[in-house]
PDB file of N, CA and C in Angstrom:
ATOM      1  N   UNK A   1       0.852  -1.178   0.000  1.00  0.00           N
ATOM      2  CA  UNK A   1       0.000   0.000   0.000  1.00  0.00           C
ATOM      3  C   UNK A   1       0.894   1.235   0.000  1.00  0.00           C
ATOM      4  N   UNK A   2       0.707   1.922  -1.123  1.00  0.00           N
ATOM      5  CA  UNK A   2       1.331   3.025  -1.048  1.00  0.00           C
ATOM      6  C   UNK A   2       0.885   4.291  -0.070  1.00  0.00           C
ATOM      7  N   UNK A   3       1.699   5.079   0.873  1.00  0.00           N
ATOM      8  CA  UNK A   3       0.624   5.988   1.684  1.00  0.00           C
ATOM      9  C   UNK A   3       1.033   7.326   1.967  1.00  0.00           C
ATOM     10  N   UNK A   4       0.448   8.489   1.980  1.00  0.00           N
ATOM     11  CA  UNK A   4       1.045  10.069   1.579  1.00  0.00           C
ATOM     12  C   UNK A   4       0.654  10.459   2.758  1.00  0.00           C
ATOM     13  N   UNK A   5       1.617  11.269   3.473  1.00  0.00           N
ATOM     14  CA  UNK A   5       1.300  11.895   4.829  1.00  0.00           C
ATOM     15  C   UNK A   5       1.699  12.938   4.481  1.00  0.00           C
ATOM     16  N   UNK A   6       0.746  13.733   5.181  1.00  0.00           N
ATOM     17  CA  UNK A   6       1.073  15.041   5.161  1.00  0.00           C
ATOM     18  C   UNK A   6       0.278  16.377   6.462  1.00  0.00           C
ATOM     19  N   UNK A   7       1.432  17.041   6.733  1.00  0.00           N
ATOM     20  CA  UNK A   7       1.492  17.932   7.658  1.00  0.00           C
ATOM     21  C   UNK A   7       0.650  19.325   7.580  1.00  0.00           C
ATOM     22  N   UNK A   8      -0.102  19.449   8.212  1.00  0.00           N
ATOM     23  CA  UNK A   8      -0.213  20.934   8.259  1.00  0.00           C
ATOM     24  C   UNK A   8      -0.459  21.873   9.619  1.00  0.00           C
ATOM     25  N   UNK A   9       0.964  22.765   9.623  1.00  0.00           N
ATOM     26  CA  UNK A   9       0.766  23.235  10.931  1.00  0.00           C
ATOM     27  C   UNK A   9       1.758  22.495  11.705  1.00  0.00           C
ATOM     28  N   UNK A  10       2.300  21.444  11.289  1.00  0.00           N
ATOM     29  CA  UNK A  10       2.533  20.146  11.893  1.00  0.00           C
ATOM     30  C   UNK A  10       4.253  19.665  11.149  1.00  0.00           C
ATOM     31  N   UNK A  11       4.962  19.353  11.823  1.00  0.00           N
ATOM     32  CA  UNK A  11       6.283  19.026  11.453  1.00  0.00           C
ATOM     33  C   UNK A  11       5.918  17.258  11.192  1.00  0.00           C
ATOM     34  N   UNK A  12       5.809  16.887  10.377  1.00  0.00           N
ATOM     35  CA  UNK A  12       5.969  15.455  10.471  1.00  0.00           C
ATOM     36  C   UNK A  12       7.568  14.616  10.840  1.00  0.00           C
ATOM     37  N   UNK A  13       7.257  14.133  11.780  1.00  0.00           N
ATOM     38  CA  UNK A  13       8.785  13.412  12.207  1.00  0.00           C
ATOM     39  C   UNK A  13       9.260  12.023  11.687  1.00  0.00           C
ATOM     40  N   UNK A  14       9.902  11.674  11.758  1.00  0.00           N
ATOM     41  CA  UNK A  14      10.479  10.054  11.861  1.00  0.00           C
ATOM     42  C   UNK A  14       9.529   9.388  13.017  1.00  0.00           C
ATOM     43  N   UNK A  15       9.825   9.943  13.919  1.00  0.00           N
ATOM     44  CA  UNK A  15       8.584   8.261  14.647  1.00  0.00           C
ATOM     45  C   UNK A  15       7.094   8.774  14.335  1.00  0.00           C
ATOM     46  N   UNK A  16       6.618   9.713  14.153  1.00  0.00           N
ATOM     47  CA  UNK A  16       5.323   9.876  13.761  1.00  0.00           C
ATOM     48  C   UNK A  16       5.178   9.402  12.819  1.00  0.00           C
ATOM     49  N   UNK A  17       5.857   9.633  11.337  1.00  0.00           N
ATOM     50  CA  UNK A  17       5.405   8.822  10.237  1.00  0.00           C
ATOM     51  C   UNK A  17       5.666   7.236   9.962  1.00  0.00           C
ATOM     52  N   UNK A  18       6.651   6.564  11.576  1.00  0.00           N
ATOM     53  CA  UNK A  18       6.608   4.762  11.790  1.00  0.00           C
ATOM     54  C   UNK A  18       5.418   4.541  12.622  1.00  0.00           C
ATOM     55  N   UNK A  19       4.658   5.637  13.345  1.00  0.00           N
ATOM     56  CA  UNK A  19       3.371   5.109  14.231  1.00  0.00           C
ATOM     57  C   UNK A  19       2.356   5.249  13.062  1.00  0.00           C
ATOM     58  N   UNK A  20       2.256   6.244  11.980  1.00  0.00           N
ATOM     59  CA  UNK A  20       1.678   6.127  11.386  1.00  0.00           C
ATOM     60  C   UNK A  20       1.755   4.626  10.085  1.00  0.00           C
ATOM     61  N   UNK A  21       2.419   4.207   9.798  1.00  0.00           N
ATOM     62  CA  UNK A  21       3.056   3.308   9.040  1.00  0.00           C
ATOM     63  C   UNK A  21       2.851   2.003   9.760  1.00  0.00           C
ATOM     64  N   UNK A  22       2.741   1.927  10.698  1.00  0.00           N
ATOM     65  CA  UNK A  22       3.053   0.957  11.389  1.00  0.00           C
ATOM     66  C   UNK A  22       0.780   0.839  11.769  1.00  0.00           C
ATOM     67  N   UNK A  23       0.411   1.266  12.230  1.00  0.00           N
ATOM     68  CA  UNK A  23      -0.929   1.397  12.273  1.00  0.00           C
ATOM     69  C   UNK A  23      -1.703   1.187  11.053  1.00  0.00           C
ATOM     70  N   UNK A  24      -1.422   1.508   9.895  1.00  0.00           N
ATOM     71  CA  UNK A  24      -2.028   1.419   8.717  1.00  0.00           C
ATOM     72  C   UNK A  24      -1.584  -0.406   8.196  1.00  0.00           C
ATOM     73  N   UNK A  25      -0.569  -0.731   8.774  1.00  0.00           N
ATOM     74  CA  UNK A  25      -0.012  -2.249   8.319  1.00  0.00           C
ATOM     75  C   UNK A  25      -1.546  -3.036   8.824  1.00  0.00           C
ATOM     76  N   UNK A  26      -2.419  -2.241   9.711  1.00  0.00           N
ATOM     77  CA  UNK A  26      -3.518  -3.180  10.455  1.00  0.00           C
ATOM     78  C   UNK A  26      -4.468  -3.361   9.427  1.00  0.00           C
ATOM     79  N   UNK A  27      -4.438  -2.094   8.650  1.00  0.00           N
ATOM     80  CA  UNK A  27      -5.892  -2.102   7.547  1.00  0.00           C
ATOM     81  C   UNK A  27      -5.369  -3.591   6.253  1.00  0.00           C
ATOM     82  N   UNK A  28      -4.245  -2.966   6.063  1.00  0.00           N
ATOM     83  CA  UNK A  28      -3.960  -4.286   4.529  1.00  0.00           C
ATOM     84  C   UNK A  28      -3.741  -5.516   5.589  1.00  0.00           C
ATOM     85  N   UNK A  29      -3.754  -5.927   6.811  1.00  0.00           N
ATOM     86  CA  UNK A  29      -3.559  -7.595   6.718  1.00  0.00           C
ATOM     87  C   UNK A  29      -5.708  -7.900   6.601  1.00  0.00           C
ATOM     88  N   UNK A  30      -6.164  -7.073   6.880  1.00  0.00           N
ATOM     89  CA  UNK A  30      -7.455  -6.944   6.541  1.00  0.00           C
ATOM     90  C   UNK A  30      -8.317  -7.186   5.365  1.00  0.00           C
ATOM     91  N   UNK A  31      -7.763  -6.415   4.997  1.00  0.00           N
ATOM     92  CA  UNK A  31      -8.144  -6.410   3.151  1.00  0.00           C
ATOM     93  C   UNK A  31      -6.939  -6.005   2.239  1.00  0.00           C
ATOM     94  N   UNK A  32      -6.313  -7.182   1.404  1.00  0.00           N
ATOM     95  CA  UNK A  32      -5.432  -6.915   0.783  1.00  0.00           C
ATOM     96  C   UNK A  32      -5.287  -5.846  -0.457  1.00  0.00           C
ATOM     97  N   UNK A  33      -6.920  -5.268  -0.918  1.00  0.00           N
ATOM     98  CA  UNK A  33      -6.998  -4.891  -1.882  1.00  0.00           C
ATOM     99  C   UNK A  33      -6.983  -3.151  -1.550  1.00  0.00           C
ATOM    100  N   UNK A  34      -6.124  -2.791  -0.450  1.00  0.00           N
ATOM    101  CA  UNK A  34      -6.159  -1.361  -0.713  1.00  0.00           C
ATOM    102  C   UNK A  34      -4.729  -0.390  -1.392  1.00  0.00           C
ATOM    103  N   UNK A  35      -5.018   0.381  -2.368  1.00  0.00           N
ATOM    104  CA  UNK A  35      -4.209   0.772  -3.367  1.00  0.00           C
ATOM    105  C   UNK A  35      -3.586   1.513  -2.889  1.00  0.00           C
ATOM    106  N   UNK A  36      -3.669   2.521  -2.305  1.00  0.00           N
ATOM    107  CA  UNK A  36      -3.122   3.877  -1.668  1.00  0.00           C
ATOM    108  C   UNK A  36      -4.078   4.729  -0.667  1.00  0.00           C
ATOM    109  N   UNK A  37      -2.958   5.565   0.209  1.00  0.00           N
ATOM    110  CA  UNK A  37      -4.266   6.486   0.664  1.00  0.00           C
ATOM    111  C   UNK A  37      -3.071   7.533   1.443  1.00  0.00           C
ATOM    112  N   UNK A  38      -4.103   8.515   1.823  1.00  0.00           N
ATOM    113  CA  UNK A  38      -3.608   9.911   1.933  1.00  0.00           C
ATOM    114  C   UNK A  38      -4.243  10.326   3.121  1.00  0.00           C
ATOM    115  N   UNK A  39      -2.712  10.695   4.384  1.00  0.00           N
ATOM    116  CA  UNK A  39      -3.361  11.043   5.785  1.00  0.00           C
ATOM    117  C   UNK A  39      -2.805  12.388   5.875  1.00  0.00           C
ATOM    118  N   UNK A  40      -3.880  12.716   6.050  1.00  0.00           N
ATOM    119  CA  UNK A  40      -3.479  14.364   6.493  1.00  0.00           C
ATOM    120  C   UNK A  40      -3.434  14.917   8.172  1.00  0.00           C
ATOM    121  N   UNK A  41      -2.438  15.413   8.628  1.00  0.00           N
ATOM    122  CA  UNK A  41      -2.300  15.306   9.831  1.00  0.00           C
ATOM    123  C   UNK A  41      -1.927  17.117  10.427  1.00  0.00           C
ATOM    124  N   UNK A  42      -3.274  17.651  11.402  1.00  0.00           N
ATOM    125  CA  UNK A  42      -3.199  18.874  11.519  1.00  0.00           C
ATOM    126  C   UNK A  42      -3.606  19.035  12.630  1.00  0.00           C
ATOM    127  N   UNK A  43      -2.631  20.208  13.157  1.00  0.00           N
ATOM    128  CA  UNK A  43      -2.691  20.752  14.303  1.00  0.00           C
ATOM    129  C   UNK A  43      -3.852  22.230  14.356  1.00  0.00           C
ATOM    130  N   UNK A  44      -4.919  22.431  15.355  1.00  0.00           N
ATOM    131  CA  UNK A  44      -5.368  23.312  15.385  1.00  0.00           C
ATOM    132  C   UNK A  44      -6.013  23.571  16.824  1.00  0.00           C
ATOM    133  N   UNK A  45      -5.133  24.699  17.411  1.00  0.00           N
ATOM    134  CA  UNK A  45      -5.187  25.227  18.819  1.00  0.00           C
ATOM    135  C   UNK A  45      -4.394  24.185  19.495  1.00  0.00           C
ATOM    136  N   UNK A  46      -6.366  23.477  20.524  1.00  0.00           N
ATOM    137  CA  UNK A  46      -5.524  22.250  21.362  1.00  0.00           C
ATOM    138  C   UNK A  46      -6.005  21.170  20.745  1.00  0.00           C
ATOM    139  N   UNK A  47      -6.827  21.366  19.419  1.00  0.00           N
ATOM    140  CA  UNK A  47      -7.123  19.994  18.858  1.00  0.00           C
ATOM    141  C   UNK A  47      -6.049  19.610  17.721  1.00  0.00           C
ATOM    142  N   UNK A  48      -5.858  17.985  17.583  1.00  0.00           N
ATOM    143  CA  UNK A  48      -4.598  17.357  17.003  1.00  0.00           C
ATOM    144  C   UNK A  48      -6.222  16.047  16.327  1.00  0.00           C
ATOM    145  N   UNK A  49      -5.970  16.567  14.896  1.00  0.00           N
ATOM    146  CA  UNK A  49      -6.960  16.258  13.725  1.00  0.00           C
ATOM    147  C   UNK A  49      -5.856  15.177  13.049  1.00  0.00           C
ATOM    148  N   UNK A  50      -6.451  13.922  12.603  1.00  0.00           N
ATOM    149  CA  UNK A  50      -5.900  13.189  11.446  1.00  0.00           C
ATOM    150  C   UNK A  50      -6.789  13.157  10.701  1.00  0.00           C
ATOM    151  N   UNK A  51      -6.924  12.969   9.286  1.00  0.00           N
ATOM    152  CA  UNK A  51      -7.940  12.513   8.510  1.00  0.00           C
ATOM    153  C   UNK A  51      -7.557  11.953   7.209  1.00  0.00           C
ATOM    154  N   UNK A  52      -7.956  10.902   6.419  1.00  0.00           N
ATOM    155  CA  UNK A  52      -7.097   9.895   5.674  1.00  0.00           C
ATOM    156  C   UNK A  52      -8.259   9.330   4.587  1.00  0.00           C
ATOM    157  N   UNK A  53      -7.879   9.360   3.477  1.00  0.00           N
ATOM    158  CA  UNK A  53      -8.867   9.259   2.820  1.00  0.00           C
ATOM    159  C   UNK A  53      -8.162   7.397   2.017  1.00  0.00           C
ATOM    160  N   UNK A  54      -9.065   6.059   1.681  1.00  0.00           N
ATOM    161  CA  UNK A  54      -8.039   5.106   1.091  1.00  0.00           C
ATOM    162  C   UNK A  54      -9.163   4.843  -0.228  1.00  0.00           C
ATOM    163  N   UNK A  55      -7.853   4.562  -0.583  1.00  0.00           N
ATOM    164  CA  UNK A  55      -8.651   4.344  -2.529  1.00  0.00           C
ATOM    165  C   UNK A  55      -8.614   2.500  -2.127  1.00  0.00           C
ATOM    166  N   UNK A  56      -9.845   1.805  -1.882  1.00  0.00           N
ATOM    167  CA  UNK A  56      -9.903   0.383  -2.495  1.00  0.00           C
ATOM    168  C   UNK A  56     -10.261  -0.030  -3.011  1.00  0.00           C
ATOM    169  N   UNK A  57     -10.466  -1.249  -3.985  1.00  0.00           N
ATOM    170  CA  UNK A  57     -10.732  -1.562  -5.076  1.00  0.00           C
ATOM    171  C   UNK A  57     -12.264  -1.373  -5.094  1.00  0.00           C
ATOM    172  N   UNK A  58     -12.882  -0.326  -5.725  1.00  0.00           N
ATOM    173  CA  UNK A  58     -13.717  -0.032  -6.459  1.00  0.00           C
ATOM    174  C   UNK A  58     -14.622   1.117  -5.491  1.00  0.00           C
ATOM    175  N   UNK A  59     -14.032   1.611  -4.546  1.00  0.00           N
ATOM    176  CA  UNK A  59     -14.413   2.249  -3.614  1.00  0.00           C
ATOM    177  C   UNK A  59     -13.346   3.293  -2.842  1.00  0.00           C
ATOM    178  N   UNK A  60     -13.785   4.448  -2.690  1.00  0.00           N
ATOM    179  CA  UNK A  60     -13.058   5.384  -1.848  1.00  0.00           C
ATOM    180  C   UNK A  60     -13.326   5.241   0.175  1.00  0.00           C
ATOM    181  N   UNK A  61     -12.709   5.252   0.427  1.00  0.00           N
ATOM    182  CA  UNK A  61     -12.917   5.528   2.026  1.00  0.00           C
ATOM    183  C   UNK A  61     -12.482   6.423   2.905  1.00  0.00           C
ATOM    184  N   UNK A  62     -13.066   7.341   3.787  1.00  0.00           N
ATOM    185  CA  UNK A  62     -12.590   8.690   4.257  1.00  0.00           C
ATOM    186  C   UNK A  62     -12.828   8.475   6.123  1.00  0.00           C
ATOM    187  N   UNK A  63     -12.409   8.809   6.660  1.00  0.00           N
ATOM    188  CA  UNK A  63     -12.768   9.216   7.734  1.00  0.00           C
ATOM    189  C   UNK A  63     -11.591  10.235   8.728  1.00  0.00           C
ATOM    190  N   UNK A  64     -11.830  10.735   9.725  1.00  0.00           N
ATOM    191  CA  UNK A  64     -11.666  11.668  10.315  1.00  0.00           C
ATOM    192  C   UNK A  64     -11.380  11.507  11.640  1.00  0.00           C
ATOM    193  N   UNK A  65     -10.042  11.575  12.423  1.00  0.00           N
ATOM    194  CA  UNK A  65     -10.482  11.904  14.291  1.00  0.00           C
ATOM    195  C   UNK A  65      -9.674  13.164  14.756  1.00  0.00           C
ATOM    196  N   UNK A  66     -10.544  13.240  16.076  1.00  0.00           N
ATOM    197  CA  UNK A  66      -9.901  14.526  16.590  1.00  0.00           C
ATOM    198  C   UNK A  66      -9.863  14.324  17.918  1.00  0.00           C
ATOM    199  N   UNK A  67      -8.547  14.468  18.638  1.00  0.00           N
ATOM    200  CA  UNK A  67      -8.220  14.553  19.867  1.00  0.00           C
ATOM    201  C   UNK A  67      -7.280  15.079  20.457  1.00  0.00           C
ATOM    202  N   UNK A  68      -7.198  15.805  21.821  1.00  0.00           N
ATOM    203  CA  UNK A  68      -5.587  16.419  22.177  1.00  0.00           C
ATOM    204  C   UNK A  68      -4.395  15.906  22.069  1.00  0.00           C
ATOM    205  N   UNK A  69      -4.317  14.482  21.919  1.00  0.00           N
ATOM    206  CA  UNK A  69      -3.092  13.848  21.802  1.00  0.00           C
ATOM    207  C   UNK A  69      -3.291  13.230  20.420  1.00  0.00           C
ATOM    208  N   UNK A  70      -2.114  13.606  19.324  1.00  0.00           N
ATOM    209  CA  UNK A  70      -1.997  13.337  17.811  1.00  0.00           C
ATOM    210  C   UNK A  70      -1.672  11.822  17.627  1.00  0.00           C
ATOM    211  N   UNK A  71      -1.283  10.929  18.597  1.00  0.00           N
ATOM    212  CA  UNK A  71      -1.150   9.519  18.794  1.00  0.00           C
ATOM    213  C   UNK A  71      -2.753   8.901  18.789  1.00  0.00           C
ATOM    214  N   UNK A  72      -3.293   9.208  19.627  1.00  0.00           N
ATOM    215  CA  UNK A  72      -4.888   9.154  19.847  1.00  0.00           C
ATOM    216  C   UNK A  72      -5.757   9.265  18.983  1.00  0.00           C
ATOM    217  N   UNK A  73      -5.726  10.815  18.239  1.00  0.00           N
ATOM    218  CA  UNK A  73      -6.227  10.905  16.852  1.00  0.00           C
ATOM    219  C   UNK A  73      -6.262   9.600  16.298  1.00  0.00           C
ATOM    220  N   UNK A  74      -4.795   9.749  15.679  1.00  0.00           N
ATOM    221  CA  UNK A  74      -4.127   8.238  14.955  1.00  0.00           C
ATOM    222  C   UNK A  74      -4.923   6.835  15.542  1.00  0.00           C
ATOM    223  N   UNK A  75      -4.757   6.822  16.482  1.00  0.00           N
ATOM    224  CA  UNK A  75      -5.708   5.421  16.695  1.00  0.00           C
ATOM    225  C   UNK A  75      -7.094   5.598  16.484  1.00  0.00           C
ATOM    226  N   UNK A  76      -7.935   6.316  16.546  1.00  0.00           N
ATOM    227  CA  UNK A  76      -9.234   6.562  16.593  1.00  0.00           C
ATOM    228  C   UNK A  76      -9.240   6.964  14.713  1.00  0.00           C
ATOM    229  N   UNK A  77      -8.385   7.207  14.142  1.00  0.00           N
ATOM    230  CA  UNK A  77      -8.656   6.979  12.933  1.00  0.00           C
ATOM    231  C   UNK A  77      -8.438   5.782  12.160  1.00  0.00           C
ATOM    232  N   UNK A  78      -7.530   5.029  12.960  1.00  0.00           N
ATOM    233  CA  UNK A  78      -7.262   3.658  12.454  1.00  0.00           C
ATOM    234  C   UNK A  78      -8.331   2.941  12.412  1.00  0.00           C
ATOM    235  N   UNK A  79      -8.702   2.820  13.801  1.00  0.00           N
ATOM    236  CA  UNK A  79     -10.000   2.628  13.981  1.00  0.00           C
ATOM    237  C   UNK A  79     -11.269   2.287  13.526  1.00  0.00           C
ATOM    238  N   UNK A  80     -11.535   3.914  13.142  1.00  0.00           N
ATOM    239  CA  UNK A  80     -13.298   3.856  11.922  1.00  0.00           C
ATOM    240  C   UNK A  80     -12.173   3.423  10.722  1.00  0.00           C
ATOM    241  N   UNK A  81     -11.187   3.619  10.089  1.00  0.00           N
ATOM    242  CA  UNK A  81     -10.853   3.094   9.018  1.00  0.00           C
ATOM    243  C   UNK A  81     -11.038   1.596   8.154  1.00  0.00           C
ATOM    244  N   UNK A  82     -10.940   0.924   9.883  1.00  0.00           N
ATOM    245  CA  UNK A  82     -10.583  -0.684   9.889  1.00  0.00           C
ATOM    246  C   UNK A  82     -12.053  -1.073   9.860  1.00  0.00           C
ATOM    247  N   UNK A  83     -13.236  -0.279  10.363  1.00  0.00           N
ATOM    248  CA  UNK A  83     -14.691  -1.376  10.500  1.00  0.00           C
ATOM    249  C   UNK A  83     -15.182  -0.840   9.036  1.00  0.00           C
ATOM    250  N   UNK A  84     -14.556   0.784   8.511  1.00  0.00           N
ATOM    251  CA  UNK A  84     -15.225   0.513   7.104  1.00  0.00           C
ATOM    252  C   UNK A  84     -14.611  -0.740   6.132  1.00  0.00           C
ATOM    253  N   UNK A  85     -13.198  -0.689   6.259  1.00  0.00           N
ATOM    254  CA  UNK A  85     -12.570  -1.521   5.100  1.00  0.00           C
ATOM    255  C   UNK A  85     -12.955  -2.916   4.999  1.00  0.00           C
ATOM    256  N   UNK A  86     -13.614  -3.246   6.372  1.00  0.00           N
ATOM    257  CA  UNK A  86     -14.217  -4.730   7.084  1.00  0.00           C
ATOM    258  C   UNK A  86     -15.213  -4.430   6.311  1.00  0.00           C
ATOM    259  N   UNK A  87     -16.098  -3.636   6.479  1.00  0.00           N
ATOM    260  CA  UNK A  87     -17.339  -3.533   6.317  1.00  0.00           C
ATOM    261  C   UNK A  87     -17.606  -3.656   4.517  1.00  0.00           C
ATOM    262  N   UNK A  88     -16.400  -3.228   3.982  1.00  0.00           N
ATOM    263  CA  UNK A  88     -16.690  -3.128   2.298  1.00  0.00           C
ATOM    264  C   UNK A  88     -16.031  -4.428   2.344  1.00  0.00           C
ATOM    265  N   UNK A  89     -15.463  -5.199   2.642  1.00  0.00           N
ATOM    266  CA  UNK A  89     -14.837  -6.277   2.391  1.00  0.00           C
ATOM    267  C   UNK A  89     -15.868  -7.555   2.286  1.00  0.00           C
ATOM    268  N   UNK A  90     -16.912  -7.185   3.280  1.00  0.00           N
ATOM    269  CA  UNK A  90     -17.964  -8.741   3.214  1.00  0.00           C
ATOM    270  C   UNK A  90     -19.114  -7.817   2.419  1.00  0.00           C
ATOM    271  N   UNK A  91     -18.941  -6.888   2.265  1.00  0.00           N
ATOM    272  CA  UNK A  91     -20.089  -6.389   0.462  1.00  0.00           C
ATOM    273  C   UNK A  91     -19.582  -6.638  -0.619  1.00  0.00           C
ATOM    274  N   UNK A  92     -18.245  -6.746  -0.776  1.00  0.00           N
ATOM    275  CA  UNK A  92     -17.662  -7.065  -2.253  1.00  0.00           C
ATOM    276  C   UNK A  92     -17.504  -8.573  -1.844  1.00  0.00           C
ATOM    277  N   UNK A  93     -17.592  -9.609  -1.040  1.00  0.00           N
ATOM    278  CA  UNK A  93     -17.711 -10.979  -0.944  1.00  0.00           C
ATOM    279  C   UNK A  93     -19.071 -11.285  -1.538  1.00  0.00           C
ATOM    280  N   UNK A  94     -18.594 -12.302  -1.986  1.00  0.00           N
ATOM    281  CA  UNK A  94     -19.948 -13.525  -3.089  1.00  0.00           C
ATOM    282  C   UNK A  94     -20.666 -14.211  -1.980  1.00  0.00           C
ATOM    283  N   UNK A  95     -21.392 -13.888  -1.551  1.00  0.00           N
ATOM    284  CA  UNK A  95     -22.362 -14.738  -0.398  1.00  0.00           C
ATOM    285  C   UNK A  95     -23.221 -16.334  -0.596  1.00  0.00           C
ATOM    286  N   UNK A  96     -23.072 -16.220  -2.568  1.00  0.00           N
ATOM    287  CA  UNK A  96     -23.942 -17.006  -2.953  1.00  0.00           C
ATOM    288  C   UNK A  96     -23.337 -18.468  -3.009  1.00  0.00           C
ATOM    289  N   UNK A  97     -23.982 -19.351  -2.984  1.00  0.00           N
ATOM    290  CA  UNK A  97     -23.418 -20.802  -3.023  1.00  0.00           C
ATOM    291  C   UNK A  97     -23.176 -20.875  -4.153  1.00  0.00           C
ATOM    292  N   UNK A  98     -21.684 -21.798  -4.890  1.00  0.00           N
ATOM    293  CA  UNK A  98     -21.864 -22.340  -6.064  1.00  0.00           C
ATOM    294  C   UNK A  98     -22.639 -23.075  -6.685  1.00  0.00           C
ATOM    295  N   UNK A  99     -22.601 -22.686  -8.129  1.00  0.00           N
ATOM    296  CA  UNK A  99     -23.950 -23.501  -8.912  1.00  0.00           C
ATOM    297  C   UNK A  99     -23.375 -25.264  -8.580  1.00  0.00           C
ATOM    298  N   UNK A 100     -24.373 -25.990  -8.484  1.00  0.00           N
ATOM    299  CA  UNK A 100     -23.928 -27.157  -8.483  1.00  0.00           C
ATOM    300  C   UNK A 100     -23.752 -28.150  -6.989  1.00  0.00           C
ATOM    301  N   UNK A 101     -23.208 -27.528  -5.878  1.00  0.00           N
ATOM    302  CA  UNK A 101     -22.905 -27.773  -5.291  1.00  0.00           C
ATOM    303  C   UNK A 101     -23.443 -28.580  -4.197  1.00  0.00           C
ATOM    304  N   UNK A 102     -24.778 -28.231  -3.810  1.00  0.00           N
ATOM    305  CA  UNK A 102     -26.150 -28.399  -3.185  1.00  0.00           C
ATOM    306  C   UNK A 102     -26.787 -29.481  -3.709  1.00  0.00           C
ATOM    307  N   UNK A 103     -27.042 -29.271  -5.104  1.00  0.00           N
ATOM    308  CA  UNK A 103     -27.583 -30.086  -5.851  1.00  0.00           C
ATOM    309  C   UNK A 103     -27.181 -31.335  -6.697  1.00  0.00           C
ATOM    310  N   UNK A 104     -26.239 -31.783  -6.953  1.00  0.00           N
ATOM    311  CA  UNK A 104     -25.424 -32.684  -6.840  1.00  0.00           C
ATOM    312  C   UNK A 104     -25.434 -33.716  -5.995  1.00  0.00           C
ATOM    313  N   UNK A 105     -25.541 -33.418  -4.679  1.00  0.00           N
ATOM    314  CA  UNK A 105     -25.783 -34.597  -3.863  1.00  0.00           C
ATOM    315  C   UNK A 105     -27.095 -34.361  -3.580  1.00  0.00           C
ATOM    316  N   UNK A 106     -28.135 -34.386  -3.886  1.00  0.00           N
ATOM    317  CA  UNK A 106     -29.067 -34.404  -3.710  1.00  0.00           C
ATOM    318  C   UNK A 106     -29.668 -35.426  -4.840  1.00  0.00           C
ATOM    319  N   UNK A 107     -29.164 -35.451  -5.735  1.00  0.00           N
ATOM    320  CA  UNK A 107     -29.396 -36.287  -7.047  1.00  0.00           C
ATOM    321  C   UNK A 107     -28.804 -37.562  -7.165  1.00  0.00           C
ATOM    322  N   UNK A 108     -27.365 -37.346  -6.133  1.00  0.00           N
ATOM    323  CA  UNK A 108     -27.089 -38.726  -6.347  1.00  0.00           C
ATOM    324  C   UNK A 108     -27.376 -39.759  -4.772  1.00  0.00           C
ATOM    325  N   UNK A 109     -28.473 -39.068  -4.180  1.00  0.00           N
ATOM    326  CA  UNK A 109     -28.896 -39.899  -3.238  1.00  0.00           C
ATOM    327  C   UNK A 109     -30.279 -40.800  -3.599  1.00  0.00           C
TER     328      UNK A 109
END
């Protein structure tokens, strides 16, 4: 997964962008099919905003947190990130039984 961080207001560091890196490794063992995505990470007053938008296969996903501590943010965006990417993952799953499968032994009983 390719992934774009970016600062505003905000110095992005070396261990901020491995907590960030390292948190996002949670979404792809999830769903392998996400392409890229883009976290934007901003400071305003005493609130510390992440918000991250991920391109997956055939679908965009966005969400948003806000909290005084920019670690926190980060988890609380990991977070809603992980029950949407779950959540599109068993909608793009085939629920349906294969043709054949059911019926087959039913015929040869």
């Amino acid at each position: 997964m390719q992934l774009n961080l970016t600062g505003h207001h905000v110095e992005i560091t070396s261990p901020l962008r491995n907590y960030v890196n390292e948190k996002f490794e949670r979404l792809s063992r999830h769903f392998d099919h996400v392409l890229n995505g883009h976290v934007i990470l901003t400071v305003e007053k005493l609130q510390q905003k992440a918000e991250a938008s991920l391109h997956v296969s055939g679908n965009n996903i966005y969400a948003d947190a806000t909290d005084g501590d920019m670690y926190a943010a980060i988890d609380a965006l990991v977070d809603k990130l992980d029950r949407q990417v779950v959540k599109h993952k068993e909608k793009i799953k085939d629920h349906h039984r294969r043709e054949g499968s059911h019926r087959n032994l039913a015929v040869e009983q």
